[in-house]
N, C-alpha and C. Protein backbone atom coordinates (compact mmCIF):
# COMPACT_ATOMS: atom_id res chain seq x y z
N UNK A 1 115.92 98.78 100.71
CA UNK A 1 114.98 97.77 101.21
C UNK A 1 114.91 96.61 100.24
N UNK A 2 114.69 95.45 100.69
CA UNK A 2 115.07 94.31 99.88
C UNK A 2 113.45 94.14 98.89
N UNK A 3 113.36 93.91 97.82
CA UNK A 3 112.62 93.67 96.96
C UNK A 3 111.51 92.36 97.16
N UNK A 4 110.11 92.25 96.82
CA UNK A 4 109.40 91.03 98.16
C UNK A 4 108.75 90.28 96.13
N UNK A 5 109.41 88.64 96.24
CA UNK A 5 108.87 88.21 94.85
C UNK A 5 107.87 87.42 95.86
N UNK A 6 107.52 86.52 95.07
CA UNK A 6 106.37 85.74 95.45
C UNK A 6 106.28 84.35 94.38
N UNK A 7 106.00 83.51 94.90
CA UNK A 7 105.99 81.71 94.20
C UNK A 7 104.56 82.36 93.31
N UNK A 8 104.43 82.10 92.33
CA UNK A 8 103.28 82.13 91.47
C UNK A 8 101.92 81.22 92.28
N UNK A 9 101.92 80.90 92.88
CA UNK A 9 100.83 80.31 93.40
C UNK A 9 100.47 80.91 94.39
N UNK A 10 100.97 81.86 94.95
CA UNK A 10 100.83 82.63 96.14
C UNK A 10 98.98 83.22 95.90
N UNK A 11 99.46 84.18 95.11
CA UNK A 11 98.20 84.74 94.54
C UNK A 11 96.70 84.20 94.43
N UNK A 12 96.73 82.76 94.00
CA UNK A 12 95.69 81.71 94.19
C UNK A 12 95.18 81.90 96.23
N UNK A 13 96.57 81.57 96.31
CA UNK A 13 96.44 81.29 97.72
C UNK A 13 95.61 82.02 98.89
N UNK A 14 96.30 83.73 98.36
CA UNK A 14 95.49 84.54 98.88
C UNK A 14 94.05 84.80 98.64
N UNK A 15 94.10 84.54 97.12
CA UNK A 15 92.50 85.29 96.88
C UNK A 15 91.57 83.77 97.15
N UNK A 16 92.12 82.81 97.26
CA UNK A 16 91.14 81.95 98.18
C UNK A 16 90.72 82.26 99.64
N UNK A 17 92.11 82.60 100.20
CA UNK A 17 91.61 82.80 101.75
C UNK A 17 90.68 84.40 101.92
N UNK A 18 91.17 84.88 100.94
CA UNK A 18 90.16 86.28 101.45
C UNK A 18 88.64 86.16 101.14
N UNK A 19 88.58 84.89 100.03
CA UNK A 19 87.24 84.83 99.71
C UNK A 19 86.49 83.99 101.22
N UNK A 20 87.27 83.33 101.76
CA UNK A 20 86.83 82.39 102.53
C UNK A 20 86.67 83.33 103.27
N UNK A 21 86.96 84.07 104.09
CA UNK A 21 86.87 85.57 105.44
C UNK A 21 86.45 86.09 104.68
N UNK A 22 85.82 86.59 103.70
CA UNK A 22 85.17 87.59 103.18
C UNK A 22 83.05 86.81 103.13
N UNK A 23 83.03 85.43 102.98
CA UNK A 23 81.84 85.08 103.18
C UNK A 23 81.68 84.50 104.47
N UNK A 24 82.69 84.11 105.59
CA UNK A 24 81.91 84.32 106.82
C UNK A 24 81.39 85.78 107.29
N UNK A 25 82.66 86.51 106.78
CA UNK A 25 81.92 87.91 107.71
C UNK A 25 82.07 89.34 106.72
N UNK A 26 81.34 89.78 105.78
CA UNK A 26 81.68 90.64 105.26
C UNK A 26 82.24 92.06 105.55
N UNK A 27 83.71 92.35 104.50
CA UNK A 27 84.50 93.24 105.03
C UNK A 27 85.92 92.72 105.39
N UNK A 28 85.76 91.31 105.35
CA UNK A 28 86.87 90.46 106.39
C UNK A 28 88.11 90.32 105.55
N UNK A 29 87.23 89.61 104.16
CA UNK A 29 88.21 89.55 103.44
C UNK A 29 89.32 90.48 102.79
N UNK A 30 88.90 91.81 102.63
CA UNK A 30 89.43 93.17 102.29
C UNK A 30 90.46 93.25 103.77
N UNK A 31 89.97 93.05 104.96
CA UNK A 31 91.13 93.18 106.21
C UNK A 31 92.25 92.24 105.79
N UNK A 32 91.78 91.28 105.70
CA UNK A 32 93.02 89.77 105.28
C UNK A 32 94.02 90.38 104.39
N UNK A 33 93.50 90.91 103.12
CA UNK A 33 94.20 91.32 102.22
C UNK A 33 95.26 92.65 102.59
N UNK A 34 94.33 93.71 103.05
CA UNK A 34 95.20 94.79 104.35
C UNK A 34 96.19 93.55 105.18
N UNK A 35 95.87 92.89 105.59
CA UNK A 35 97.34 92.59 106.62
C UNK A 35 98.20 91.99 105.75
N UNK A 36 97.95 91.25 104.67
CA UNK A 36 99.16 90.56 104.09
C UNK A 36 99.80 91.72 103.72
N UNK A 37 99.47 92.81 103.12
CA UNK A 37 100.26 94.01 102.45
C UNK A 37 100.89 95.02 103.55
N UNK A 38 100.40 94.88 104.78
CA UNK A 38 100.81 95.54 105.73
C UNK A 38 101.87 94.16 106.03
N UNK A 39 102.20 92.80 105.89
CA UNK A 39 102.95 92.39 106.45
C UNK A 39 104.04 92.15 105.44
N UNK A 40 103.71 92.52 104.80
CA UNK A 40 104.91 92.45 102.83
C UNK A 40 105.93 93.66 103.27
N UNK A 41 105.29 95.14 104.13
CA UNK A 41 105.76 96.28 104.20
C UNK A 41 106.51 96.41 105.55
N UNK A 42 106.30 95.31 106.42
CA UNK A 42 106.93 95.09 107.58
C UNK A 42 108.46 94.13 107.34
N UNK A 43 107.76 93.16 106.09
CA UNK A 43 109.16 92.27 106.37
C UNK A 43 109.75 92.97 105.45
N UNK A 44 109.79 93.91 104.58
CA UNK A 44 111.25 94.96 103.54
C UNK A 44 111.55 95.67 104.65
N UNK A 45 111.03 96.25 105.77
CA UNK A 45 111.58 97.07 106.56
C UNK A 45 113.05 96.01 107.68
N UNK A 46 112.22 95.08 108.00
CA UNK A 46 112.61 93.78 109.22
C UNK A 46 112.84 92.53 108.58
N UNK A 47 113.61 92.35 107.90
CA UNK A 47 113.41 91.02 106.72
C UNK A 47 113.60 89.69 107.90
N UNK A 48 114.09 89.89 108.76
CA UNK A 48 115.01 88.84 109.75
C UNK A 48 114.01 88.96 110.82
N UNK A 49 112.90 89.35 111.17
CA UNK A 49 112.52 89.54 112.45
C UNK A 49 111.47 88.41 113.33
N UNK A 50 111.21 87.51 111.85
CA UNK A 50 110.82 85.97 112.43
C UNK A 50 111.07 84.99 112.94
N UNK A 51 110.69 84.36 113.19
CA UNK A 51 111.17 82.91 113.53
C UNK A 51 111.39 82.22 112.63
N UNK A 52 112.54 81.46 112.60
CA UNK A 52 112.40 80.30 111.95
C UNK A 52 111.49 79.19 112.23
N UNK A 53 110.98 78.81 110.52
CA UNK A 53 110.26 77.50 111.28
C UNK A 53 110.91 76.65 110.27
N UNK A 54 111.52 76.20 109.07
CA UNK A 54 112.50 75.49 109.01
C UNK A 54 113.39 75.89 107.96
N UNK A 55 114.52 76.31 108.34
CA UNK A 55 115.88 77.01 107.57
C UNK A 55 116.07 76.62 106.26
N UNK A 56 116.23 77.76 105.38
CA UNK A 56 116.44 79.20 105.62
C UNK A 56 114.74 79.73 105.50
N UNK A 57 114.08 79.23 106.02
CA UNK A 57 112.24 79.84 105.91
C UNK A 57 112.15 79.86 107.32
N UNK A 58 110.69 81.55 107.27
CA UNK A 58 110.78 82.28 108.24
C UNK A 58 109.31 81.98 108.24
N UNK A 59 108.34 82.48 109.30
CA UNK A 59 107.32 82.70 109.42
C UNK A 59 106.51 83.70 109.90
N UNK A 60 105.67 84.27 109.09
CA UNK A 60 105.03 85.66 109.55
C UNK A 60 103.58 85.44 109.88
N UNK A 61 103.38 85.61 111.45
CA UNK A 61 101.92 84.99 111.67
C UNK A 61 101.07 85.92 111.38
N UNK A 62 100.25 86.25 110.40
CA UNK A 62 99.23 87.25 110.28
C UNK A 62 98.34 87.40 111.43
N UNK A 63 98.46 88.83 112.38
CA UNK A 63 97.59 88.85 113.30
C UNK A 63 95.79 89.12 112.96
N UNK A 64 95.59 88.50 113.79
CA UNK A 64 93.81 87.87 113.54
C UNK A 64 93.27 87.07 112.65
N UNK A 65 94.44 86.46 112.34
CA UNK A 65 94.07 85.69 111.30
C UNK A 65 94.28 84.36 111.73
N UNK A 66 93.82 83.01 111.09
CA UNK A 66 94.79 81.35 111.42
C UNK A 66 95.31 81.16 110.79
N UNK A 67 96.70 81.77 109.95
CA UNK A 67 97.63 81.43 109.27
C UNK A 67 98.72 82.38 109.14
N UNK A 68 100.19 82.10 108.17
CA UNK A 68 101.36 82.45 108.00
C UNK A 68 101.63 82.81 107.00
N UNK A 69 102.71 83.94 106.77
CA UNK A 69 103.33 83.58 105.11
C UNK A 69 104.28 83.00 105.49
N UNK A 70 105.11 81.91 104.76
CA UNK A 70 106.31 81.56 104.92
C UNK A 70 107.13 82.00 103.53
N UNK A 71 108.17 82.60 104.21
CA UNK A 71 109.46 83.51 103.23
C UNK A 71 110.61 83.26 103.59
N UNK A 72 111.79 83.31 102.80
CA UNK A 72 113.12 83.39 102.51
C UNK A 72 113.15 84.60 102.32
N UNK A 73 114.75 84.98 103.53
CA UNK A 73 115.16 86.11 102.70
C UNK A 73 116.99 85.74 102.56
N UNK A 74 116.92 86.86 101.70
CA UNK A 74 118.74 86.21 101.31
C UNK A 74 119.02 88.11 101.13
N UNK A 75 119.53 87.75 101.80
CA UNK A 75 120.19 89.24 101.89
C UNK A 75 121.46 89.40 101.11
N UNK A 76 122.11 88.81 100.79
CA UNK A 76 123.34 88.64 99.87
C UNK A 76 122.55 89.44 98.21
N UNK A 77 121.14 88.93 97.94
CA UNK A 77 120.77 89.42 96.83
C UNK A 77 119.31 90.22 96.86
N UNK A 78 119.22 90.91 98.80
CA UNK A 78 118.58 91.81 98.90
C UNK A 78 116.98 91.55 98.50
N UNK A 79 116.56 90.45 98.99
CA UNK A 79 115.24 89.64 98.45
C UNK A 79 114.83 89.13 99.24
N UNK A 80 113.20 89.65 99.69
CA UNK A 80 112.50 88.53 99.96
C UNK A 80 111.39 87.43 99.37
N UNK A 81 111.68 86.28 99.30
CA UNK A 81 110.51 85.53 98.53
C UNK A 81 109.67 84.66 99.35
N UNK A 82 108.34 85.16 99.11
CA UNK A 82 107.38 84.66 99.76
C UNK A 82 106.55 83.24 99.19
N UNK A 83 106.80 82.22 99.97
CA UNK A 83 106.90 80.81 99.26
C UNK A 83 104.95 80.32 99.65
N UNK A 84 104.80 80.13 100.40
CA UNK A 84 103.40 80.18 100.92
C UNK A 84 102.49 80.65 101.87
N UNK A 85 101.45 80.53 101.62
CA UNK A 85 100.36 80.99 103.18
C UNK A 85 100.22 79.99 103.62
N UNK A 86 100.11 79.79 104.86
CA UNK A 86 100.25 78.74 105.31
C UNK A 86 99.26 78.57 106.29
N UNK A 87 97.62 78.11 106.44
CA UNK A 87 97.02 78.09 107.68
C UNK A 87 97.26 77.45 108.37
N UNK A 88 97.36 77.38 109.60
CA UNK A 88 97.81 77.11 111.21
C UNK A 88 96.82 75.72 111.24
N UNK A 89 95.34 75.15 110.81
CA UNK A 89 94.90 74.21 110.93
C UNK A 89 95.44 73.17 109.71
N UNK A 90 96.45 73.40 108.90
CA UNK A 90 97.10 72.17 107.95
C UNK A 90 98.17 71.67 108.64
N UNK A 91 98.41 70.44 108.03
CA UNK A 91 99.69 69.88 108.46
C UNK A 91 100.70 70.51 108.57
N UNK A 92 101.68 70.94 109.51
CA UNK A 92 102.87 71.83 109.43
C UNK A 92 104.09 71.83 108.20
N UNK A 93 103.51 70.25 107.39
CA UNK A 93 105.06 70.17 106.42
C UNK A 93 104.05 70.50 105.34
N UNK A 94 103.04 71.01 104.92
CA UNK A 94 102.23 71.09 103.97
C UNK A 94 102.59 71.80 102.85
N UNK A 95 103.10 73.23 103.00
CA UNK A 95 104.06 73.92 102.29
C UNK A 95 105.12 73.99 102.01
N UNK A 96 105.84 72.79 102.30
CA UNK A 96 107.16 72.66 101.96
C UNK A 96 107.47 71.81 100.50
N UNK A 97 106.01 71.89 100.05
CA UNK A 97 106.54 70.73 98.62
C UNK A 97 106.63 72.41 97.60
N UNK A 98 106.82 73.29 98.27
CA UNK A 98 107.38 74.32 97.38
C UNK A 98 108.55 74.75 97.05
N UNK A 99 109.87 73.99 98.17
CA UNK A 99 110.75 74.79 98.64
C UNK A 99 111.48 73.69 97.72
C-alpha cells in the first residue's frame, strides 16, 4: 500500500476546520477528524479512485462535510501526498499556490 505524506501545512489546516465543526456542534469536530483518517485509509487502499480536478491532483470529497483533500499520487514511488483541504465555499484555484 502506498505510503500517505502530507504538505506541512496540512495539519494547521485540519485542526482549524475541526475546531470550526467542533464549536458549531459539539462532537463534530472529532467526526471531521474520523473522516479525514477514514479517507487517508481509503485512498492507500484506492489511490486512483478520484477525480481529477487538475493533473496530476485528485480530489477526495469528505462526506458530510463542505470540503476536499486534494492529493497526488505517483505510483512509480508508491506515494500518496496530500497537498490541501480544500473547502468547497473558496475559490477553486485557492490551493494550488501549493503545488
Amino acid at each position: 500500500m502506498p505510503e500517505v505524506n502530507t504538505d506541512p501545512r496540512l495539519e494547521y489546516d485540519l485542526a482549524r476546520e475541526a475546531l470550526y465543526h467542533e464549536k458549531k456542534i459539539p462532537g463534530r469536530g472529532e467526526k471531521f477528524i474520523a473522516e479525514v483518517e477514514l479517507a487517508e485509509m481509503k485512498l492507500r487502499r484506492f489511490p486512483e479512485i478520484c477525480a481529477w480536478v487538475h493533473k496530476p491532483y485528485r480530489q477526495y470529497i469528505l462526506k458530510d462535510f463542505n470540503c476536499s483533500l486534494i492529493y497526488r499520487y505517483k505510483p512509480e514511488d508508491d506515494e500518496i501526498y496530500i497537498v490541501a483541504l480544500h473547502g468547497h465555499a473558496q475559490h477553486p484555484d485557492q490551493w494550488k499556490d501549493r503545488i
